[in-house]
N, C-alpha and C. Protein backbone atom coordinates (compact mmCIF):
# COMPACT_ATOMS: atom_id res chain seq x y z
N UNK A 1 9.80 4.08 18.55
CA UNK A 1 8.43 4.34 18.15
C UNK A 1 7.74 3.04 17.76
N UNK A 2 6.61 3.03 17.99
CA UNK A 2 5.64 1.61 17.82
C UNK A 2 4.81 1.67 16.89
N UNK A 3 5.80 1.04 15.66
CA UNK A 3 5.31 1.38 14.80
C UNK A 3 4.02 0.17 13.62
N UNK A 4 3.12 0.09 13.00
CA UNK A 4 2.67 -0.36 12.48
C UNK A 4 2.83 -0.74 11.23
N UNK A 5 2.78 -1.74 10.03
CA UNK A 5 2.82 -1.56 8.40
C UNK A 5 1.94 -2.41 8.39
N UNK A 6 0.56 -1.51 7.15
CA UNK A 6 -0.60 -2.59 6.81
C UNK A 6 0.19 -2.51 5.03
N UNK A 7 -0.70 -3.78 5.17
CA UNK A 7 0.00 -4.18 3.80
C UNK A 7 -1.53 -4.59 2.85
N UNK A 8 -1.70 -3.68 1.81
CA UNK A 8 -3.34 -4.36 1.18
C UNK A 8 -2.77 -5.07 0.11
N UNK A 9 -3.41 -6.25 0.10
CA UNK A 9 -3.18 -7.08 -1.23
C UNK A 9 -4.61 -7.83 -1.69
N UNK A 10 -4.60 -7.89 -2.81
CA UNK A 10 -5.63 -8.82 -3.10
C UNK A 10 -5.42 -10.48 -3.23
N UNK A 11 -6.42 -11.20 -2.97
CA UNK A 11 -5.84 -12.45 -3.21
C UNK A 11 -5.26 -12.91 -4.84
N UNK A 12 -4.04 -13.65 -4.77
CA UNK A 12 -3.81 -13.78 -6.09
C UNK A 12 -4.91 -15.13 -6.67
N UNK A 13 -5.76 -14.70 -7.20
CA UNK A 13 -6.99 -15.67 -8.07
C UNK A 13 -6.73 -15.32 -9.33
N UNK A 14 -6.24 -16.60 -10.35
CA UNK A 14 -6.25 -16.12 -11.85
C UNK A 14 -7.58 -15.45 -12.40
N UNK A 15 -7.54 -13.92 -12.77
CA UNK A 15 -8.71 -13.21 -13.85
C UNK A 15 -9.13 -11.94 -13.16
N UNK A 16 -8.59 -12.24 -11.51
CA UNK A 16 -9.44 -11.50 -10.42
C UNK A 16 -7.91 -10.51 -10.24
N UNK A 17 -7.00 -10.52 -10.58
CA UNK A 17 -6.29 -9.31 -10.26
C UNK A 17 -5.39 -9.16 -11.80
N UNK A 18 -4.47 -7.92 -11.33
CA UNK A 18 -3.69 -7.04 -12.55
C UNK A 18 -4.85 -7.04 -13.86
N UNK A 19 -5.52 -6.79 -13.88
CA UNK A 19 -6.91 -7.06 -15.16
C UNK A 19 -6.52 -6.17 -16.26
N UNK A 20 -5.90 -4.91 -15.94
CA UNK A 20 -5.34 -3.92 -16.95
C UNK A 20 -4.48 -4.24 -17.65
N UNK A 21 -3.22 -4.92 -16.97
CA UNK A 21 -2.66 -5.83 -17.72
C UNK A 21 -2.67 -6.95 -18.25
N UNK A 22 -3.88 -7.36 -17.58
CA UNK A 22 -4.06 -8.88 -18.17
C UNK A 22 -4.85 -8.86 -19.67
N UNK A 23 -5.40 -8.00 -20.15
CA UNK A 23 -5.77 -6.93 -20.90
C UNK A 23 -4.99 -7.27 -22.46
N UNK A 24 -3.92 -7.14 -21.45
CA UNK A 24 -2.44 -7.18 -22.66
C UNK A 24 -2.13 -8.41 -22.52
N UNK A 25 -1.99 -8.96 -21.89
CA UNK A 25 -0.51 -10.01 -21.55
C UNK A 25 -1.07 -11.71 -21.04
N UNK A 26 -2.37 -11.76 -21.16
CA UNK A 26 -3.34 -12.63 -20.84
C UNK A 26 -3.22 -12.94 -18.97
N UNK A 27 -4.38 -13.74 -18.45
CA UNK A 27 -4.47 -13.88 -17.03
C UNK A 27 -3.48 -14.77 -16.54
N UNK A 28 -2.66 -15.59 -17.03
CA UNK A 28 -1.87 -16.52 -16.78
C UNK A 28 -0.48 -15.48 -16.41
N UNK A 29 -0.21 -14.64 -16.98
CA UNK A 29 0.82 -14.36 -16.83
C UNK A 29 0.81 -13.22 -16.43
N UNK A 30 0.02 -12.21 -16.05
CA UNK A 30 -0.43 -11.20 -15.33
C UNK A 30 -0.67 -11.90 -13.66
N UNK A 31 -1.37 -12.97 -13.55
CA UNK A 31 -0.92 -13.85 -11.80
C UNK A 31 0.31 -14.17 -11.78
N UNK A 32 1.16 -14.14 -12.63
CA UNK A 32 2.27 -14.68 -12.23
C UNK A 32 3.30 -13.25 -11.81
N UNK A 33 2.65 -11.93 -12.91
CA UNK A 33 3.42 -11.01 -12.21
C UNK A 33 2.67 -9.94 -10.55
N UNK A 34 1.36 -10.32 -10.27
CA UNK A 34 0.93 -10.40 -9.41
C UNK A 34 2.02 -11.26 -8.17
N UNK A 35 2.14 -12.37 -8.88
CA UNK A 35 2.24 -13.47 -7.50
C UNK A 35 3.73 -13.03 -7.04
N UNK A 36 4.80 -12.11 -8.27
CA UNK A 36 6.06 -11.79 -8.24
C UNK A 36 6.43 -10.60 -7.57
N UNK A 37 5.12 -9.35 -8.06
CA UNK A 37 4.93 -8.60 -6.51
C UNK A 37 4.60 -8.39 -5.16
N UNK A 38 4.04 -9.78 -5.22
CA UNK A 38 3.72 -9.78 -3.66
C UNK A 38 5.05 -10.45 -2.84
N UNK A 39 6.03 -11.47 -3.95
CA UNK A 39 7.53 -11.69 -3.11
C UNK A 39 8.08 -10.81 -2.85
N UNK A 40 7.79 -9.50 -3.70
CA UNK A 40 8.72 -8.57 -3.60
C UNK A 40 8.31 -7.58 -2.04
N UNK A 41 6.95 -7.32 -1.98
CA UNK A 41 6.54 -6.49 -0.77
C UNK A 41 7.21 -7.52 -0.09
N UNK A 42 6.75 -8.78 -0.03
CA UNK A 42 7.30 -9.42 1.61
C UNK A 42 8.77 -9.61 1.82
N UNK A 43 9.41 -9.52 0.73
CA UNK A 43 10.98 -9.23 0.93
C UNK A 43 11.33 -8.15 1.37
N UNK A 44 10.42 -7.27 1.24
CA UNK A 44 11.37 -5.65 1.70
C UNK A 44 10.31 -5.25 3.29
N UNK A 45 9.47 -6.32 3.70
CA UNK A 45 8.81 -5.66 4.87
C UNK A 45 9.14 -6.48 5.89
N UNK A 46 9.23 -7.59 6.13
CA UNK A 46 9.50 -9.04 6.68
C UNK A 46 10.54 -8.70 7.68
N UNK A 47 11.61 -8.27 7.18
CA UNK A 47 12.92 -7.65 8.23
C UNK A 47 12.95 -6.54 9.16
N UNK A 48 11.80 -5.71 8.72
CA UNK A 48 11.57 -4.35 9.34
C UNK A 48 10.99 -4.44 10.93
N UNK A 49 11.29 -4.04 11.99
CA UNK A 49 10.90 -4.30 13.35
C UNK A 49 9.47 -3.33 13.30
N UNK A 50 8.15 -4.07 14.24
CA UNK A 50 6.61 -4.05 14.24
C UNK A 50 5.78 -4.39 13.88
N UNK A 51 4.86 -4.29 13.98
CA UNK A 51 3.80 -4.92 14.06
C UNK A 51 3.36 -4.87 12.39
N UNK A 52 2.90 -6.12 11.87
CA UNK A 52 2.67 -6.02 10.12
C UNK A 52 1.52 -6.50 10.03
N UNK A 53 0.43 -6.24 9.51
CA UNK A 53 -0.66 -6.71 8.96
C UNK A 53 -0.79 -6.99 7.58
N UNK A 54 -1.41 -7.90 7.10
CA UNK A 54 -1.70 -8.55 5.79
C UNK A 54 -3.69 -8.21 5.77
N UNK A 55 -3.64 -7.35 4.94
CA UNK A 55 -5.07 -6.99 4.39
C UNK A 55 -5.52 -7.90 3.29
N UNK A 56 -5.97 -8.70 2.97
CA UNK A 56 -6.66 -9.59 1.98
C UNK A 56 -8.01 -8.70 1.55
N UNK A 57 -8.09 -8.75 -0.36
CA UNK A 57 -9.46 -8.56 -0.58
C UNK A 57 -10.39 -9.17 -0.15
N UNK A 58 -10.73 -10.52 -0.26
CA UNK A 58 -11.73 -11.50 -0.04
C UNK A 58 -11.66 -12.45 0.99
N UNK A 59 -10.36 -13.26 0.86
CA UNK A 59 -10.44 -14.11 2.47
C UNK A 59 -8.92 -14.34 3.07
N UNK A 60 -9.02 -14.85 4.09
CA UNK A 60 -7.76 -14.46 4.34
C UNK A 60 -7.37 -16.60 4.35
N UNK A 61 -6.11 -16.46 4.17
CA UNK A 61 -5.42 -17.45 3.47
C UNK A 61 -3.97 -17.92 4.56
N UNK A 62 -4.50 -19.24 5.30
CA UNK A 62 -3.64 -19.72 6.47
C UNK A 62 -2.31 -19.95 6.03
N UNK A 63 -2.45 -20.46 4.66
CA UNK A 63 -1.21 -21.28 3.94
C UNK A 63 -0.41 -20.56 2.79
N UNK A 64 -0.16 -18.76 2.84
CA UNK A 64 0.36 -18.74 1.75
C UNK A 64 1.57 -18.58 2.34
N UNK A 65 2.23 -17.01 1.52
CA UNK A 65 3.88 -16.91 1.49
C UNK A 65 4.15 -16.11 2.97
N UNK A 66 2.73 -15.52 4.00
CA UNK A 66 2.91 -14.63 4.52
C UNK A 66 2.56 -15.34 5.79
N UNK A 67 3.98 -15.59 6.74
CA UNK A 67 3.92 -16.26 7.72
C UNK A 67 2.80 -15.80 8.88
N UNK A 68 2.02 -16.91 9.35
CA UNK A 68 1.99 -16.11 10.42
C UNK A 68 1.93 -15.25 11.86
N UNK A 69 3.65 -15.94 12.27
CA UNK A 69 4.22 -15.35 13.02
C UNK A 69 4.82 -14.17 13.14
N UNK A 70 4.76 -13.94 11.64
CA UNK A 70 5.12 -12.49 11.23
C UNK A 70 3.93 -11.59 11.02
N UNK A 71 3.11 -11.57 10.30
CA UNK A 71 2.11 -10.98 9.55
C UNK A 71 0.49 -11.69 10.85
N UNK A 72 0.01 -10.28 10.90
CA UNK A 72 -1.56 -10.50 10.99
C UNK A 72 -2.46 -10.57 10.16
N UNK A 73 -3.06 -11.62 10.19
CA UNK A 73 -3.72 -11.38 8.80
C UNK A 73 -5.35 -11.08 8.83
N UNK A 74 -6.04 -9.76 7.94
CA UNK A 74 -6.84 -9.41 8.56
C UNK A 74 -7.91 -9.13 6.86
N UNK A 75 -9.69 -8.79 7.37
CA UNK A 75 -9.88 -8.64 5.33
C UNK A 75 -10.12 -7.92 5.55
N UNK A 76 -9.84 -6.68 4.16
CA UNK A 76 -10.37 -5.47 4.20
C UNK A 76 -12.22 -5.32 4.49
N UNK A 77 -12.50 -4.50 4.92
CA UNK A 77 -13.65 -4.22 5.73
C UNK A 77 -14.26 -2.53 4.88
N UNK A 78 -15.22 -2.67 4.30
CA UNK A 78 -15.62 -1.46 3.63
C UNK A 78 -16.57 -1.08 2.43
N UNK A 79 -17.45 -0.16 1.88
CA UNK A 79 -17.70 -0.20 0.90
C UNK A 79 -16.56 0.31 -0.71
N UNK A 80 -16.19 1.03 -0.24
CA UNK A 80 -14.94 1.47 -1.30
C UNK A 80 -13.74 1.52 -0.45
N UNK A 81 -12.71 1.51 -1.25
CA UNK A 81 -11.22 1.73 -0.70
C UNK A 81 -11.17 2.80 0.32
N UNK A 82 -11.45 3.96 0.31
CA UNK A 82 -10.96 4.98 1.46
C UNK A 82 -11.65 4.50 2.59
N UNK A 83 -13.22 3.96 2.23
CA UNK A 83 -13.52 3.13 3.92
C UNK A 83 -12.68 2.19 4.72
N UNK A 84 -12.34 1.15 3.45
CA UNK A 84 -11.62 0.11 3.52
C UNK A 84 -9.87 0.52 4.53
N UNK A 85 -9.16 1.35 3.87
CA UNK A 85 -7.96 1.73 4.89
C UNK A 85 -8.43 2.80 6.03
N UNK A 86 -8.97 3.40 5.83
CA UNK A 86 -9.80 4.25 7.12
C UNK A 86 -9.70 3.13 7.87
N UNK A 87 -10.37 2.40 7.70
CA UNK A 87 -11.00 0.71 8.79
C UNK A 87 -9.55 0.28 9.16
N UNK A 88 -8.55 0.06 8.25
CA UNK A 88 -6.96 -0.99 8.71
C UNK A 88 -6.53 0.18 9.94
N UNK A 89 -6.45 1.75 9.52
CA UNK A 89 -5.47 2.34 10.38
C UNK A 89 -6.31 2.76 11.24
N UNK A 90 -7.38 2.81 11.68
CA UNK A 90 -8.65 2.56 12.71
C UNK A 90 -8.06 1.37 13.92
N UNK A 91 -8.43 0.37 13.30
CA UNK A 91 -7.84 -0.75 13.88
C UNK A 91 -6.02 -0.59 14.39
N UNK A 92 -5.56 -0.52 13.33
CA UNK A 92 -3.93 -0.18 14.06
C UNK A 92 -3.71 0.34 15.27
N UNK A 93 -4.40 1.65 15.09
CA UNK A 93 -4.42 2.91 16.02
C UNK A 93 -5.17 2.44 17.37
N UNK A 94 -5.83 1.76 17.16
CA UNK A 94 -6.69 0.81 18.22
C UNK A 94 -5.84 -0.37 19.16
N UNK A 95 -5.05 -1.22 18.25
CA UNK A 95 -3.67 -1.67 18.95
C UNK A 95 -2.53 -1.16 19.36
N UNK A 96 -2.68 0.71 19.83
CA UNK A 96 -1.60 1.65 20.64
C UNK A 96 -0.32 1.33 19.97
N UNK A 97 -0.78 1.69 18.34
CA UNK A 97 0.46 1.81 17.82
C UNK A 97 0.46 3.35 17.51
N UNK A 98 2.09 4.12 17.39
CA UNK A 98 1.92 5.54 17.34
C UNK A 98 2.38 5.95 16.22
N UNK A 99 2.92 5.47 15.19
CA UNK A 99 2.53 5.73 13.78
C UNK A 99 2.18 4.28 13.41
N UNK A 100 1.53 5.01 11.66
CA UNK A 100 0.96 3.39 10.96
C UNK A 100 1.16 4.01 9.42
N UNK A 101 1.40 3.32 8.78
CA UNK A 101 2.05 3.49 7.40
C UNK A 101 1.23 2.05 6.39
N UNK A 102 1.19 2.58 5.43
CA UNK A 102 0.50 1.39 4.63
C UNK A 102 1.11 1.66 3.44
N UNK A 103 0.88 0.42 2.69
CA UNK A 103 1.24 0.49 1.24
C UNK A 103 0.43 -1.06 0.35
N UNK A 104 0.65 -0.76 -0.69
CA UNK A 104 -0.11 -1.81 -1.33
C UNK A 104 1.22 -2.91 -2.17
N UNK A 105 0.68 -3.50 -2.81
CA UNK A 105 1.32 -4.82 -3.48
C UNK A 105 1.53 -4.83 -4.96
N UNK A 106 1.81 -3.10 -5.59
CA UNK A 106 1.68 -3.11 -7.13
C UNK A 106 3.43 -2.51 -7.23
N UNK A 107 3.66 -2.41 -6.05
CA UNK A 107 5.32 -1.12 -6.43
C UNK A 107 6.70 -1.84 -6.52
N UNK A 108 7.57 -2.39 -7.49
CA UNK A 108 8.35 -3.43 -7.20
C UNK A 108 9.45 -2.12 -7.27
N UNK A 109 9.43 -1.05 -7.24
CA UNK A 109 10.89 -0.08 -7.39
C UNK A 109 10.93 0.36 -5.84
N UNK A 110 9.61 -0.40 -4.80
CA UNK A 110 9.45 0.24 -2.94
C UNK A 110 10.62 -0.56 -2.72
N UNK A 111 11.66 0.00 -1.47
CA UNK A 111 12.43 -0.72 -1.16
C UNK A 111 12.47 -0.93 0.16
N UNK A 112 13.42 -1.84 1.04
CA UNK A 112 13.23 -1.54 2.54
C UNK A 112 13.82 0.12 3.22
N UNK A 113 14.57 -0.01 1.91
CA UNK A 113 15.03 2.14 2.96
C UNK A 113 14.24 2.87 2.33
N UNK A 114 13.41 2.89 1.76
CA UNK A 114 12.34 3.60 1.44
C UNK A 114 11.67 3.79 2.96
N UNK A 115 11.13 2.77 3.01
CA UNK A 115 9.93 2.03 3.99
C UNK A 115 11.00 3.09 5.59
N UNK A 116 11.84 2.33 5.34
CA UNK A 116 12.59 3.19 6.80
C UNK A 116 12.90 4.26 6.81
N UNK A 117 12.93 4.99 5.52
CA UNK A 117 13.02 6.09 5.66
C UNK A 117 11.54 7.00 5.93
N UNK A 118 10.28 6.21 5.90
CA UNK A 118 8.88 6.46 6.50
C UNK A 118 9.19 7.05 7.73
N UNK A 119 9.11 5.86 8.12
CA UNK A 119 8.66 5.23 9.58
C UNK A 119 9.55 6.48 10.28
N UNK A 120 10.91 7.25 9.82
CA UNK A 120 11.32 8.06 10.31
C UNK A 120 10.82 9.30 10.45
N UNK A 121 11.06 9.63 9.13
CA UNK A 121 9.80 10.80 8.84
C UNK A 121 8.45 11.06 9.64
N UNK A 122 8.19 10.42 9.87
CA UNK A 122 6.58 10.82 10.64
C UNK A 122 6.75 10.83 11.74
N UNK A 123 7.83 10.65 12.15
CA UNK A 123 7.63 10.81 13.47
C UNK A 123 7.69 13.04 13.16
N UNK A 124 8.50 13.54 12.24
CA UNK A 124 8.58 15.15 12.31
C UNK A 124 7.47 15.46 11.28
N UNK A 125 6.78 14.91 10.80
CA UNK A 125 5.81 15.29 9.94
C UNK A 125 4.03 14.56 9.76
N UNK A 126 3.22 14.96 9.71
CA UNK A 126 1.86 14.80 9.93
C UNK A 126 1.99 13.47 8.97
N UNK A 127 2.12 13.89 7.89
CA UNK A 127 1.70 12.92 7.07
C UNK A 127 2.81 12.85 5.51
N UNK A 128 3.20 11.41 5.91
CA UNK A 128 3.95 11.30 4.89
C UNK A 128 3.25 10.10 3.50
N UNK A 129 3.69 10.74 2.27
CA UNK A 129 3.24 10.15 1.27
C UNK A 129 4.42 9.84 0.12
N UNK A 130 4.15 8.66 -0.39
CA UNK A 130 5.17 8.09 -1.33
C UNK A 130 4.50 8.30 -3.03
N UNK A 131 4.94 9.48 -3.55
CA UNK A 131 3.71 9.60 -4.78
C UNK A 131 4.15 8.49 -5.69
N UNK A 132 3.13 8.25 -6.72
CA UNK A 132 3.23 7.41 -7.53
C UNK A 132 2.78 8.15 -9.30
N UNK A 133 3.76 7.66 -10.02
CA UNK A 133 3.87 8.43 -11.55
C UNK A 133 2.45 8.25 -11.93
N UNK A 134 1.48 7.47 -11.36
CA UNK A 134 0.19 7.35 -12.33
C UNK A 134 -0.48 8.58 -11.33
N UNK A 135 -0.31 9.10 -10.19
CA UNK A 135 -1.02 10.01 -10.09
C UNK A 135 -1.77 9.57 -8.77
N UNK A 136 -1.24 8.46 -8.64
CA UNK A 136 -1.93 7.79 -6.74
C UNK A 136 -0.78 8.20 -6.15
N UNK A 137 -0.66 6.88 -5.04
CA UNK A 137 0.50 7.13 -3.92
C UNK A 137 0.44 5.84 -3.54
N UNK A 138 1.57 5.36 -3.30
CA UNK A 138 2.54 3.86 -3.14
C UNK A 138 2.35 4.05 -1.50
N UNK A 139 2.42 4.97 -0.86
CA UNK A 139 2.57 4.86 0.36
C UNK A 139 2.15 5.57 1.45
N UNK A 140 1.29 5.67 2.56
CA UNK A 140 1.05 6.87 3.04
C UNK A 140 1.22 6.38 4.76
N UNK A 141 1.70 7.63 5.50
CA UNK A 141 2.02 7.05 7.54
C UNK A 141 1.40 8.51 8.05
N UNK A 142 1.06 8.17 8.83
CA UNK A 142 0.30 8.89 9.81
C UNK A 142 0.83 8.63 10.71
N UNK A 143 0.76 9.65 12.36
CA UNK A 143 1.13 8.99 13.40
C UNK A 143 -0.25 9.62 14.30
N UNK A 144 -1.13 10.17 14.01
CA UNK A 144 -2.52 10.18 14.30
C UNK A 144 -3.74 9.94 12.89
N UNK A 145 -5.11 9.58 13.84
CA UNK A 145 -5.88 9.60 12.47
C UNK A 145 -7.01 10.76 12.03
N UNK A 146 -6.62 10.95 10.63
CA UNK A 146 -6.84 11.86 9.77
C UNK A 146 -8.24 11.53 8.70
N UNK A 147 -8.93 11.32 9.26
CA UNK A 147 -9.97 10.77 8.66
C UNK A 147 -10.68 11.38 7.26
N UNK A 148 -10.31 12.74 7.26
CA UNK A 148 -10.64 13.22 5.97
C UNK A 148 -9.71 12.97 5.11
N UNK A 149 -8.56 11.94 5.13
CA UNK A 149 -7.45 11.94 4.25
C UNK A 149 -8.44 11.12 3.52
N UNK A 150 -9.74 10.14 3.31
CA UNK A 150 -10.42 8.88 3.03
C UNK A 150 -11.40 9.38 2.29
N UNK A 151 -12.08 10.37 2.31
CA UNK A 151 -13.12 10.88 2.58
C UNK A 151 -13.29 11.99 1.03
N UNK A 152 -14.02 11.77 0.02
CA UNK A 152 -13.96 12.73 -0.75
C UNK A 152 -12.97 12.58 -1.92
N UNK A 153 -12.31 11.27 -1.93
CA UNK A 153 -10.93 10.94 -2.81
C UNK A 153 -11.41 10.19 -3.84
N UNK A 154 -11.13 10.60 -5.41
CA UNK A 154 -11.68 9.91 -6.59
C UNK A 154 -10.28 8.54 -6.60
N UNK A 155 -10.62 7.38 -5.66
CA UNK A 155 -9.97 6.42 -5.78
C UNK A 155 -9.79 6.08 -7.24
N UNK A 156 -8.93 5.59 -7.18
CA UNK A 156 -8.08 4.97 -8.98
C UNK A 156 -7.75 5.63 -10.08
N UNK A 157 -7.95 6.93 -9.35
CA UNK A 157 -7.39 7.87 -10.66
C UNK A 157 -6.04 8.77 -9.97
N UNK A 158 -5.94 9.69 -11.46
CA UNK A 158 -4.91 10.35 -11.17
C UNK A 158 -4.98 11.52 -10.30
N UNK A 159 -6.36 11.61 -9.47
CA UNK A 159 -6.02 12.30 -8.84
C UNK A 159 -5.92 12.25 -7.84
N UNK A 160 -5.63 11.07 -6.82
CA UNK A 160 -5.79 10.39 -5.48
C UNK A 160 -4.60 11.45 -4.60
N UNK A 161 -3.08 11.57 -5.23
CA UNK A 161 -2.46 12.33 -5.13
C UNK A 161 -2.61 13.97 -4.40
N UNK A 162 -2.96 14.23 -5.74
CA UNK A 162 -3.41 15.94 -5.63
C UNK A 162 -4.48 16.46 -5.06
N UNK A 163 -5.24 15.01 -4.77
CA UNK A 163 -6.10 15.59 -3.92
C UNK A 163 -6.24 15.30 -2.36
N UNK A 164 -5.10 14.40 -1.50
CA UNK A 164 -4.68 14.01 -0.77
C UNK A 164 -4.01 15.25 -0.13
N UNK A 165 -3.39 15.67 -1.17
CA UNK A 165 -2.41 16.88 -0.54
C UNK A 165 -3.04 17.89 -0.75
N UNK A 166 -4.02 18.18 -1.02
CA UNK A 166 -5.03 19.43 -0.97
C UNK A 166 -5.80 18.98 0.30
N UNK A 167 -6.29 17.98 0.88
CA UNK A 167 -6.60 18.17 2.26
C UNK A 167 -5.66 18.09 3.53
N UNK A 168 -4.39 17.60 3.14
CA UNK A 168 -3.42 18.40 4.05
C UNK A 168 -3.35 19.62 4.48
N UNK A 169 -2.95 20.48 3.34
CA UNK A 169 -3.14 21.68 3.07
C UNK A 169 -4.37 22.23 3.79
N UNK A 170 -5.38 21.85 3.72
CA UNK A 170 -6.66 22.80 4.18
C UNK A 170 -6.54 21.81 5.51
N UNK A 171 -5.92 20.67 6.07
CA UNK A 171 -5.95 20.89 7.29
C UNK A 171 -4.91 21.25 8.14
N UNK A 172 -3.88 22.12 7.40
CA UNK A 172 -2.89 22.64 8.37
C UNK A 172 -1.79 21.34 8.57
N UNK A 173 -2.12 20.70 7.63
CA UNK A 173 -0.60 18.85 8.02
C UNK A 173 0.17 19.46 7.37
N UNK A 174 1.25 18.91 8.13
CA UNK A 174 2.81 18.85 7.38
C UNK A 174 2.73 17.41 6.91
N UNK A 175 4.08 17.66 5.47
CA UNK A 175 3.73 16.82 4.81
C UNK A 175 5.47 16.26 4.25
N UNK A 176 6.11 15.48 4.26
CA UNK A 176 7.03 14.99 3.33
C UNK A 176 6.75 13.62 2.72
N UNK A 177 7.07 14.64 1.53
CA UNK A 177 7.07 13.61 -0.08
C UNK A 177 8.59 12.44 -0.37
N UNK A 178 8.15 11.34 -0.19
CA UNK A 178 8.96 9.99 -0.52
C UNK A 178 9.23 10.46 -2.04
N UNK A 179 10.73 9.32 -2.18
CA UNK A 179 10.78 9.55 -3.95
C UNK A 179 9.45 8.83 -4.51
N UNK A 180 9.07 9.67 -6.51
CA UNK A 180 8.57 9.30 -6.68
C UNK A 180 8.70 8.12 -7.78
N UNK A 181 7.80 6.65 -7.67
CA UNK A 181 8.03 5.66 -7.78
C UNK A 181 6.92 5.21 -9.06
N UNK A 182 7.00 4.05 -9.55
CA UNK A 182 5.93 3.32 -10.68
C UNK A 182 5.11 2.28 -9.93
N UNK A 183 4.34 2.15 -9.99
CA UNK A 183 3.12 0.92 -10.05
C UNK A 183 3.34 0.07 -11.34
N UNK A 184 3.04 -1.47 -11.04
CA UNK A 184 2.81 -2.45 -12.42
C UNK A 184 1.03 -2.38 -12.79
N UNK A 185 0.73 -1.57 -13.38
CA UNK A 185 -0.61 -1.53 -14.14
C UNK A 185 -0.65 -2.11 -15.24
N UNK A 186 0.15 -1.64 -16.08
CA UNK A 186 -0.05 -1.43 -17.92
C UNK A 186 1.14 -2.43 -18.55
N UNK A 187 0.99 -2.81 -19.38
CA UNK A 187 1.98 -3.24 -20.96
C UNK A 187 3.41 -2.23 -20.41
N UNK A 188 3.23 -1.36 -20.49
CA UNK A 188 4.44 -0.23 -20.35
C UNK A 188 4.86 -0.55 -19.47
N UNK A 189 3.89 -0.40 -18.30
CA UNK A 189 5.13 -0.50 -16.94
C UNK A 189 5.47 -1.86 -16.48
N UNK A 190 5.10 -2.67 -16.92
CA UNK A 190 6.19 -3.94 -16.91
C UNK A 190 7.24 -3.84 -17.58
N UNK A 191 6.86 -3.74 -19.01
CA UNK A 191 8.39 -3.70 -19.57
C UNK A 191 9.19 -2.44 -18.99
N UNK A 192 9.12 -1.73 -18.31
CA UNK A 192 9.89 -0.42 -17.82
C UNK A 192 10.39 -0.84 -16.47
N UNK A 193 9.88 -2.15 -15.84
CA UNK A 193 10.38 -2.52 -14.65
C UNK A 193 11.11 -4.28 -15.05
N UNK A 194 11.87 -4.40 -13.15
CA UNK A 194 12.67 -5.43 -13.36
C UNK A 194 12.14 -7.04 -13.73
N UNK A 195 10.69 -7.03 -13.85
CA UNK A 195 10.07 -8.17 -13.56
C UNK A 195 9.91 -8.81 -15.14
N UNK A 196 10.23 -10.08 -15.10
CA UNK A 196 10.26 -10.95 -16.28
C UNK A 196 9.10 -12.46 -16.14
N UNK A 197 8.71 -12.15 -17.53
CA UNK A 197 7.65 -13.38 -17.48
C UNK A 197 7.37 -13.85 -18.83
């Protein structure tokens, strides 16, 4: 199967990312656990066979950690987030790939058999999702596009989730649920994860 992984990250700029935690833990060291999750996505995606895209918030960046002979590197395109990945797996689906799976750059407990255990899954199921304890989702693959999955979703809250799988549901998708995993947002969920700073 020809498969796709977009990857959204923001650029790491000290002040401009983890802000919730930086909140707590000041901007110096909130980029540094930024800069520690993004080794971690590219350690567990880098080995995986297909096609990988690198989504940048703002610009895209010739010289960082994300080769690119490996990685396409592309900027998100949109007024809010559900436009914004609507637009990546638009595009995917546009390069005759037959599933496409995305995930973002906050989950350091995602692993590579996670990820492969996706890419399997969808091929028997509409739409697979990786929930996340705050009430989003770490991960979501399609192997067609579903455009109302974007459409109608209170991005950044807890209910990105439940309400994802309520338009499954009303559109007749099958659905399997990935284990569920943590995001680094808060004070808490650093110290509850492996990352030291």
């Amino acid at each position: 199967m020809r498969t796709s992984i977009i990857i959204f990250i923001k650029n790491p700029i000290l002040g401009k990312v983890k802000t919730r935690l930086a909140a707590s833990i000041g901007n110096d060291k909130a980029l540094l656990v930024y800069q520690k999750l993004l080794m971690h996505t590219k350690s567990i995606v880098e080995n995986i066979p297909g096609t990988k895209y690198i989504y940048y918030s703002n610009m895209i960046d010739e010289n960082d950690i994300w080769d690119t002979e490996k990685f396409k590197k592309r900027i998100q395109k949109g007024s809010d987030l559900g436009i914004r990945i609507q637009n990546a797996f638009s595009n995917a689906f546009d390069d005759g790939k037959e599933s496409v799976l995305i995930i973002g750059s906050d989950c350091i407990e995602l692993t590579e058999l996670i990820l492969i255990d996706a890419i399997h899954q969808v091929q028997y199921y509409d739409v697979v999702l990786g929930p996340a304890k705050d009430g989003g989702y770490y991960l979501l693959a399609i192997k067609k596009m579903y455009a109302a999955l974007f459409k109608k979703i209170e991005w950044s809250t807890e209910k990105v989730l439940g309400q994802t799988i309520a338009i499954c549901k009303r559109l007749n998708l099958s659905i399997f649920l990935l284990p569920t995993l943590s995001d680094i947002d808060t004070e808490t969920d650093l110290e509850n994860s492996q990352i030291c700073v």
